[in-house]
N, C-alpha and C. Protein backbone atom coordinates (compact mmCIF):
# COMPACT_ATOMS: atom_id res chain seq x y z
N UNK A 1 48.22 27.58 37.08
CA UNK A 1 48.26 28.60 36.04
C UNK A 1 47.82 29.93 36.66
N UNK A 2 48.65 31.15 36.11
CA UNK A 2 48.53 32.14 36.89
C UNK A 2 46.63 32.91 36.10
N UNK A 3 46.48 33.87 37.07
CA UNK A 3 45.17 34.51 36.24
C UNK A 3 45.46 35.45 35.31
N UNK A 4 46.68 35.75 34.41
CA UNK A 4 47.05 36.67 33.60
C UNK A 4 46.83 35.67 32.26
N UNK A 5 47.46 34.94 32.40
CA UNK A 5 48.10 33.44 31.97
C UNK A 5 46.40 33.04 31.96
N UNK A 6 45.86 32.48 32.30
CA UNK A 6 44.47 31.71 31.92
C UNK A 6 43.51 32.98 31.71
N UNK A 7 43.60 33.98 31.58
CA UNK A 7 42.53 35.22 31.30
C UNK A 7 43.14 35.51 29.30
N UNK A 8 44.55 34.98 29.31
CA UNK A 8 45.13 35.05 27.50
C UNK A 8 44.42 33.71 27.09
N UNK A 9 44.52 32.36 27.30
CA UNK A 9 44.25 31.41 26.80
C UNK A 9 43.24 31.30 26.61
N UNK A 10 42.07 31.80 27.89
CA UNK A 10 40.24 31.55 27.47
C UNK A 10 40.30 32.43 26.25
N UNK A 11 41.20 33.66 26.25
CA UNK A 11 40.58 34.77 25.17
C UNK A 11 40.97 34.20 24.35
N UNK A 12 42.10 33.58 23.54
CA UNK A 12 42.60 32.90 22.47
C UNK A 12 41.49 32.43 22.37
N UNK A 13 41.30 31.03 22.98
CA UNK A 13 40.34 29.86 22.52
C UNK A 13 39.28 30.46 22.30
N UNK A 14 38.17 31.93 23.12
CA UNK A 14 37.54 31.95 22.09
C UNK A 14 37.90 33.22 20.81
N UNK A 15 38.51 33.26 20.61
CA UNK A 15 38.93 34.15 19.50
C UNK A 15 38.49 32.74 18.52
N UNK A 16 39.67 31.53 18.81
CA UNK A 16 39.92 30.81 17.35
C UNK A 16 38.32 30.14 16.97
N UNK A 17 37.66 30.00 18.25
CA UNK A 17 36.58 29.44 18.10
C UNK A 17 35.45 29.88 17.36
N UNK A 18 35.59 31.29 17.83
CA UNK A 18 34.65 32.53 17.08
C UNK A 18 34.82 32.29 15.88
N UNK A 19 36.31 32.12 15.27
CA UNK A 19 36.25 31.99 13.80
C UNK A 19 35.77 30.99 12.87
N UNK A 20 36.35 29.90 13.69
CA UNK A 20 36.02 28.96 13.12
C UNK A 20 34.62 28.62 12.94
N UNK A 21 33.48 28.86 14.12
CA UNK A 21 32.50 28.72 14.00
C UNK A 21 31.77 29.92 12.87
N UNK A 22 32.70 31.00 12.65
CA UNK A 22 31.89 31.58 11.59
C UNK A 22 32.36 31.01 9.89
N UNK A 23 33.37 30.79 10.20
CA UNK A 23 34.01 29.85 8.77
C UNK A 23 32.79 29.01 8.47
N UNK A 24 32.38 27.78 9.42
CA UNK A 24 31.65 27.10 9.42
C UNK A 24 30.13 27.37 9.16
N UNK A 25 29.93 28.39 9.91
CA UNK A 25 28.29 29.12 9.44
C UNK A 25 28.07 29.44 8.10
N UNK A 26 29.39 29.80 7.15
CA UNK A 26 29.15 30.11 5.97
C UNK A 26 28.40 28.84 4.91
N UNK A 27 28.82 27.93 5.31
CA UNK A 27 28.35 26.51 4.47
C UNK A 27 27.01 26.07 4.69
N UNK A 28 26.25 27.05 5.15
CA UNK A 28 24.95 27.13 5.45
C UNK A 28 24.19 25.80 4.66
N UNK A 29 24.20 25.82 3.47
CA UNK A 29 24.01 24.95 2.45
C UNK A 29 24.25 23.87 3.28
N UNK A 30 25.16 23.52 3.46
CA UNK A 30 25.64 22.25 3.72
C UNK A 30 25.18 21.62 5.04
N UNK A 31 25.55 22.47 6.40
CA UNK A 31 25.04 22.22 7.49
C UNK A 31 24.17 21.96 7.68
N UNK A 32 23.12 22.62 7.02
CA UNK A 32 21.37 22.52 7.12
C UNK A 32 21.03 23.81 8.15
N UNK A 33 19.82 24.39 8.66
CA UNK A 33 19.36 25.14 9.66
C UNK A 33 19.81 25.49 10.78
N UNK A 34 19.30 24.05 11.17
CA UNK A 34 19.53 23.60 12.97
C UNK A 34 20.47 23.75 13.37
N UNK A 35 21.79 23.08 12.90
CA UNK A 35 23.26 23.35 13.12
C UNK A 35 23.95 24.97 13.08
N UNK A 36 22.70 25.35 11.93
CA UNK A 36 23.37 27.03 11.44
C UNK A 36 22.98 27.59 12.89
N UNK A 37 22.07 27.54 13.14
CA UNK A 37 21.39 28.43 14.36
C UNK A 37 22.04 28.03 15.68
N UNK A 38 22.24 26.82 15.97
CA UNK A 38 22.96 26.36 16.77
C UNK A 38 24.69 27.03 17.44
N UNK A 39 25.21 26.94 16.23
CA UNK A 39 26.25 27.65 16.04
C UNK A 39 26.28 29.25 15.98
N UNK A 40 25.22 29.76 15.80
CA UNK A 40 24.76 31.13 15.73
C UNK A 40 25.15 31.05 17.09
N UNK A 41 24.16 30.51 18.04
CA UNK A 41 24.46 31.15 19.52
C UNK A 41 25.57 30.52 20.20
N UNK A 42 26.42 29.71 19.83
CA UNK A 42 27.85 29.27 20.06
C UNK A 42 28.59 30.32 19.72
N UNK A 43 28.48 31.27 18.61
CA UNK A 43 29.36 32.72 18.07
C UNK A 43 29.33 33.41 19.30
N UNK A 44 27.95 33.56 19.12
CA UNK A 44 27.62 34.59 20.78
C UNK A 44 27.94 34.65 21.96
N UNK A 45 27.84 33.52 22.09
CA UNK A 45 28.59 32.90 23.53
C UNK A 45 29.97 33.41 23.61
N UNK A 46 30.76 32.79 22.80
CA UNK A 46 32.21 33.10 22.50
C UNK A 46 32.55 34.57 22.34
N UNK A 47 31.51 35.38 21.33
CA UNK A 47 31.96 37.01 21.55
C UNK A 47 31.73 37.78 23.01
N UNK A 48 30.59 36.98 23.73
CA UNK A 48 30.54 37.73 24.69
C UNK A 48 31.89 37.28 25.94
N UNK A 49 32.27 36.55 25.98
CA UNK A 49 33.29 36.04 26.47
C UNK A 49 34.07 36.73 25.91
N UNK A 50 34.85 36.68 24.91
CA UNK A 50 35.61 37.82 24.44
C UNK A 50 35.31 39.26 24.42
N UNK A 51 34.05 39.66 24.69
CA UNK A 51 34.28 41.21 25.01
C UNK A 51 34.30 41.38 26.88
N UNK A 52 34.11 40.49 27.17
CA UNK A 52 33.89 40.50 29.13
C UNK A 52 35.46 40.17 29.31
N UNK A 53 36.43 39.79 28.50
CA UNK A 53 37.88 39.48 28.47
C UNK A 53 38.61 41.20 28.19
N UNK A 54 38.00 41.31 27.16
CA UNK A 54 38.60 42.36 26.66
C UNK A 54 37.69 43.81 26.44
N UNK A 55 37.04 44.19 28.26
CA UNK A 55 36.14 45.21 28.33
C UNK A 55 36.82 46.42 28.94
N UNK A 56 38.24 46.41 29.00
CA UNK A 56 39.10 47.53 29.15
C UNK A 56 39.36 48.34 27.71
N UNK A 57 39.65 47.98 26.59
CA UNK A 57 39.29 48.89 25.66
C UNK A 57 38.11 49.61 25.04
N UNK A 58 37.31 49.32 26.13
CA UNK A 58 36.08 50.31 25.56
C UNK A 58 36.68 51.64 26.66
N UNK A 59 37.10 51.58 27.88
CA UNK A 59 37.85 52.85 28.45
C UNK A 59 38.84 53.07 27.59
N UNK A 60 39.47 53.12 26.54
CA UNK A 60 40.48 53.21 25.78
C UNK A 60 40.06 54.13 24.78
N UNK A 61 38.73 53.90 24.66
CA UNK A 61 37.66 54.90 23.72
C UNK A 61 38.18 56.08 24.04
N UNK A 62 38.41 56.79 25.16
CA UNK A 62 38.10 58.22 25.48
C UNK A 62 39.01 59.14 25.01
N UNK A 63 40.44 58.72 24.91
CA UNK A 63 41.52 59.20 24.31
C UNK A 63 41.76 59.11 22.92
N UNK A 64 40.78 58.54 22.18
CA UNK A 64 40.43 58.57 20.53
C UNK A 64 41.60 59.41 20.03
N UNK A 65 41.54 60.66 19.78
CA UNK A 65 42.01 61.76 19.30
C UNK A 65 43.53 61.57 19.46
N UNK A 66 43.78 61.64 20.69
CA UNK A 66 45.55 61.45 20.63
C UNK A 66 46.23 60.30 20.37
N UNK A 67 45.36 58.95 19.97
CA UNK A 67 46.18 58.16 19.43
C UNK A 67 46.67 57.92 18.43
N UNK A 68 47.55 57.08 17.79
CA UNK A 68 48.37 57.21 16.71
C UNK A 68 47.48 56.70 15.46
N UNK A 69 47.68 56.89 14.53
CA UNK A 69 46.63 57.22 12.88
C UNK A 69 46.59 55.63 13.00
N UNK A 70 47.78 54.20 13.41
CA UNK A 70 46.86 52.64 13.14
C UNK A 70 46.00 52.48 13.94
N UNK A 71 46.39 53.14 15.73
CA UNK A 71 45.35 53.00 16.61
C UNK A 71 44.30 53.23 16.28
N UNK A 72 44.02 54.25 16.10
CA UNK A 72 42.63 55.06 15.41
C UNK A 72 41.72 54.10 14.73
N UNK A 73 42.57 53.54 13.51
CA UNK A 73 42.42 52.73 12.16
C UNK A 73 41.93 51.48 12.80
N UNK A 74 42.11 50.95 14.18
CA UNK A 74 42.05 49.67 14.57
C UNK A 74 40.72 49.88 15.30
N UNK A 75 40.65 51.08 16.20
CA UNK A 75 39.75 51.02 16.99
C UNK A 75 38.62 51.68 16.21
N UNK A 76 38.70 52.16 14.63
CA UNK A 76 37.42 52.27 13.65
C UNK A 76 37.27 51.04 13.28
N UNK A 77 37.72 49.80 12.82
CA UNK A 77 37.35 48.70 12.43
C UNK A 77 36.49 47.70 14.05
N UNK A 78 37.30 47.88 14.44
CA UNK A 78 36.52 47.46 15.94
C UNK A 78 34.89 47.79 16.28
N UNK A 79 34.89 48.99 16.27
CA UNK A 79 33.47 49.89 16.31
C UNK A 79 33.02 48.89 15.49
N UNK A 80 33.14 48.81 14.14
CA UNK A 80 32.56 49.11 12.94
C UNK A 80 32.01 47.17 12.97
N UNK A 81 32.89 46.25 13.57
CA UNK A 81 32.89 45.25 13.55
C UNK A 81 31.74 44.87 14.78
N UNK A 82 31.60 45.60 15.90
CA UNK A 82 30.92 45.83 16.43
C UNK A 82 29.14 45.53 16.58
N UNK A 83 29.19 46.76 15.35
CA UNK A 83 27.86 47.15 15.13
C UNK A 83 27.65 46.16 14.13
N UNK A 84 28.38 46.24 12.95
CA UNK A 84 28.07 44.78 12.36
C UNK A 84 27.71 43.37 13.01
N UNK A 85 28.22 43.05 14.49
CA UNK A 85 27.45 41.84 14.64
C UNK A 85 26.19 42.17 15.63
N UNK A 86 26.29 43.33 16.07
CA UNK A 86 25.20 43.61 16.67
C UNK A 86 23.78 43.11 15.68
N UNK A 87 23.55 44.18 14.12
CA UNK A 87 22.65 44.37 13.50
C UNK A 87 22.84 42.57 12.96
N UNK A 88 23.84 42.04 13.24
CA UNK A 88 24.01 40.17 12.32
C UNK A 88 23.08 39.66 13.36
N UNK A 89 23.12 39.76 14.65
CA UNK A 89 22.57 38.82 15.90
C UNK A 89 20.79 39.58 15.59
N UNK A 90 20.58 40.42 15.40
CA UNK A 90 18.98 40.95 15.55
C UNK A 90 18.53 40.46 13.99
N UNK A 91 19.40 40.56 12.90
CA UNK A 91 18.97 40.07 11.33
C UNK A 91 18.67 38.27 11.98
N UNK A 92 19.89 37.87 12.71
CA UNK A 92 20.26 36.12 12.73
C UNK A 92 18.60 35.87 13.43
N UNK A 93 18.34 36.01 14.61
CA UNK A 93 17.11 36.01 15.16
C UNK A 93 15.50 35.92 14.45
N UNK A 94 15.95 36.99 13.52
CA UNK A 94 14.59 37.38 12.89
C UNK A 94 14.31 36.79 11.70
N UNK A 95 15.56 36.17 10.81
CA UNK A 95 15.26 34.62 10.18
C UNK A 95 15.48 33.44 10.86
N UNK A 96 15.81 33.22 12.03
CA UNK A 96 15.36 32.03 12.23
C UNK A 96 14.09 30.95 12.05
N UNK A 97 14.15 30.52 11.91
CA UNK A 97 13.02 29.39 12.16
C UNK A 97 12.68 28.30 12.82
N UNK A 98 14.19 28.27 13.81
CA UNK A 98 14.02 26.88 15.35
C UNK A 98 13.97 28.02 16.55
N UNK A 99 15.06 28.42 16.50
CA UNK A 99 14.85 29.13 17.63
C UNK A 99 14.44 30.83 18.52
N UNK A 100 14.09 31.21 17.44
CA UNK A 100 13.63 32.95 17.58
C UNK A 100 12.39 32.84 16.80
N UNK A 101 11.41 31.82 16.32
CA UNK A 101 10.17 31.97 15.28
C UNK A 101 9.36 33.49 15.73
N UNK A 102 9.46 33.42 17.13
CA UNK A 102 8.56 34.74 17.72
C UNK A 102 8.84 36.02 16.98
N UNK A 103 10.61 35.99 17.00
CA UNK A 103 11.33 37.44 16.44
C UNK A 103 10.84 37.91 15.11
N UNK A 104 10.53 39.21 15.24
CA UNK A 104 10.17 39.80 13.61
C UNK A 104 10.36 41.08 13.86
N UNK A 105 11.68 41.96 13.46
CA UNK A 105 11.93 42.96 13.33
C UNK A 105 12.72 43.63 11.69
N UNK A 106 13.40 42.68 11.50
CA UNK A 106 14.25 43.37 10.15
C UNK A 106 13.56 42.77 8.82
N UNK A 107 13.34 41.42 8.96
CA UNK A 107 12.57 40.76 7.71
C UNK A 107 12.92 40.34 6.82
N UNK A 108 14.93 40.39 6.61
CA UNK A 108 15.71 40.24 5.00
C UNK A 108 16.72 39.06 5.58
N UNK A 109 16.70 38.06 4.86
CA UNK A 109 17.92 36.85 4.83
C UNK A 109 18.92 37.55 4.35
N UNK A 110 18.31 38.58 2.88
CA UNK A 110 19.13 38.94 2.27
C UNK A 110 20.40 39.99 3.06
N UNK A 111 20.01 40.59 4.08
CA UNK A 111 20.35 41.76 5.21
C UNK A 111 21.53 40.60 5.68
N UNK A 112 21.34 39.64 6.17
CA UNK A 112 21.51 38.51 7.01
C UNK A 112 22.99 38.33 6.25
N UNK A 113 23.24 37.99 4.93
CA UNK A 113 24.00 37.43 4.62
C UNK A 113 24.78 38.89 3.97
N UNK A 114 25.03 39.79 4.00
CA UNK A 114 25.69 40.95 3.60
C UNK A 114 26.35 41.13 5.04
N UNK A 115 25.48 41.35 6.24
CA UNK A 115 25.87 41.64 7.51
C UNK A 115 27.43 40.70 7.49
N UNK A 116 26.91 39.18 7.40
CA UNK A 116 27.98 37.78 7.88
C UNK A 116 29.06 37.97 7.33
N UNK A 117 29.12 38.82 5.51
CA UNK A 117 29.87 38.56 4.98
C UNK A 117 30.80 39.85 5.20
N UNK A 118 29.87 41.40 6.05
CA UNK A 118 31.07 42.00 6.30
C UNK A 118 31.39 41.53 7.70
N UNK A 119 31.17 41.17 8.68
CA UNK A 119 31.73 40.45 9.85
C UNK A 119 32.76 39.75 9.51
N UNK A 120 32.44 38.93 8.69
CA UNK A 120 33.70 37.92 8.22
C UNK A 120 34.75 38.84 7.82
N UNK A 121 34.75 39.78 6.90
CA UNK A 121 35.77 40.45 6.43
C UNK A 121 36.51 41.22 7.57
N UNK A 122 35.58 42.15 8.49
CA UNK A 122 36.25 43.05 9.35
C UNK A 122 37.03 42.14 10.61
N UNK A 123 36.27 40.76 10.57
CA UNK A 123 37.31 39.97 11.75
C UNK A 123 38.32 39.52 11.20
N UNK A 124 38.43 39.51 9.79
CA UNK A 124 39.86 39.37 9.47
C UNK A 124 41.22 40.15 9.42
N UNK A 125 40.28 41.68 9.09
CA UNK A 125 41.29 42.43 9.05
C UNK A 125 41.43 43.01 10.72
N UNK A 126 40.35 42.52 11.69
CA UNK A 126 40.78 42.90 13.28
C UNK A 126 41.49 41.66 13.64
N UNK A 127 41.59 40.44 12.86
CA UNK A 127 42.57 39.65 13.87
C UNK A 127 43.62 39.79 13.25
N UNK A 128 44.05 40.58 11.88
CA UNK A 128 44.82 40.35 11.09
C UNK A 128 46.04 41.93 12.12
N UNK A 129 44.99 42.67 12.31
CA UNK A 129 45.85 44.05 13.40
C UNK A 129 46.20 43.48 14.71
N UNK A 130 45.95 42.59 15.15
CA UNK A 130 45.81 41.84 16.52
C UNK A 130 47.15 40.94 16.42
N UNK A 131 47.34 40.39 15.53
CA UNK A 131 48.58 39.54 14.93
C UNK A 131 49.89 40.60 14.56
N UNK A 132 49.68 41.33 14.05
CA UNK A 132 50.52 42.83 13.46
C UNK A 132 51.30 43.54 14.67
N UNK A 133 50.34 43.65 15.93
CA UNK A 133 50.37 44.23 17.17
C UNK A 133 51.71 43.06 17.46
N UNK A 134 51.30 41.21 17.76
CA UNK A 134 51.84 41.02 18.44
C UNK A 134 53.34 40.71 18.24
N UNK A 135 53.48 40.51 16.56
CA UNK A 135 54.72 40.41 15.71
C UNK A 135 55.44 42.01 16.72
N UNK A 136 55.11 43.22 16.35
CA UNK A 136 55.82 44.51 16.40
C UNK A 136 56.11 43.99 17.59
N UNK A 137 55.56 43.68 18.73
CA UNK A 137 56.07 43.64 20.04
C UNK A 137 57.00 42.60 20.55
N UNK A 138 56.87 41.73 19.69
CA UNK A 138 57.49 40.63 19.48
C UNK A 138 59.23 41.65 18.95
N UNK A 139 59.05 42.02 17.90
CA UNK A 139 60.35 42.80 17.21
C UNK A 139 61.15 43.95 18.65
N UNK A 140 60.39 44.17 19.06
CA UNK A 140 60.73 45.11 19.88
C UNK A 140 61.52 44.89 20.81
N UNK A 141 60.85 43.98 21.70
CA UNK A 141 61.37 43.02 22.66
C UNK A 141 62.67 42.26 21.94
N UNK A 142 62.90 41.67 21.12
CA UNK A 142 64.18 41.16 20.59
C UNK A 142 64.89 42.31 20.76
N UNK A 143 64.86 43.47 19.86
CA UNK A 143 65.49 44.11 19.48
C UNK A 143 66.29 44.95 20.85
N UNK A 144 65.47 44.89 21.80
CA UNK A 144 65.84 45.48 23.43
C UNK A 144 66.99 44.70 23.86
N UNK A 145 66.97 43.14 24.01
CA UNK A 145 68.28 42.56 24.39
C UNK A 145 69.18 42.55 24.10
């Protein structure tokens, strides 16, 4: 397998994984703690892998201005999705209770679960532009032959 070719597939797998494991974090109820937290740093794992995959669009930043009004639109939800799991991973930490007990900076579950629930939303509508992207290119390419 070439390295273009296995540098798309790790990023897929963790894309789908990312999700799924946050699908799954939502049932908090159900899972119990241990598993929640568990899976907390399984997210992490997987985003950081996906941003060390995909650390050429932060150079993509610089030309902001001249790109086209969805670009723009994509790379504001990006940011925005961003910082949302940033402030989710320092909220996730600071309620824990297996594995961060030390952490005490933010202090709100309640913080915790507003953060998850816009993460959840903005990774939908960033995988939902990510899918959009690959249809158009998909159209394009037909439409060339």
């Amino acid at each position: 397998m070439e390295q273009k070719q296995l540098k798309q597939t790790v990023g897929r797998l963790a894309d789908i994984l990312m999700f799924a494991i946050l699908l799954i974090q939502i049932f908090y109820v159900f899972i119990g703690n241990t598993l929640h937290e568990l899976l907390g740093i399984a997210f992490f794992v997987c985003l950081t892998v996906h941003i060390v995959l995909k650390r050429s669009w932060f150079r993509s930043l610089r030309g902001f201005a001249k790109k086209s009004a969805q670009n723009r639109f994509f790379d504001i939800v990006t940011v925005l999705l961003i910082v949302c799991i940033v402030l989710m991973m320092l909220s996730s930490m600071d309620v824990s209770r297996l594995l961060f007990p030390w952490f005490r900076l933010l202090g709100s579950a309640a913080l915790h679960r507003y953060l998850a629930a816009a993460v959840l939303a903005l990774s939908v509508i960033h995988g939902g532009m990510h899918m959009l992207r690959r249809t158009q290119k998909k159209k394009r390419t037909a439409y060339a032959k």
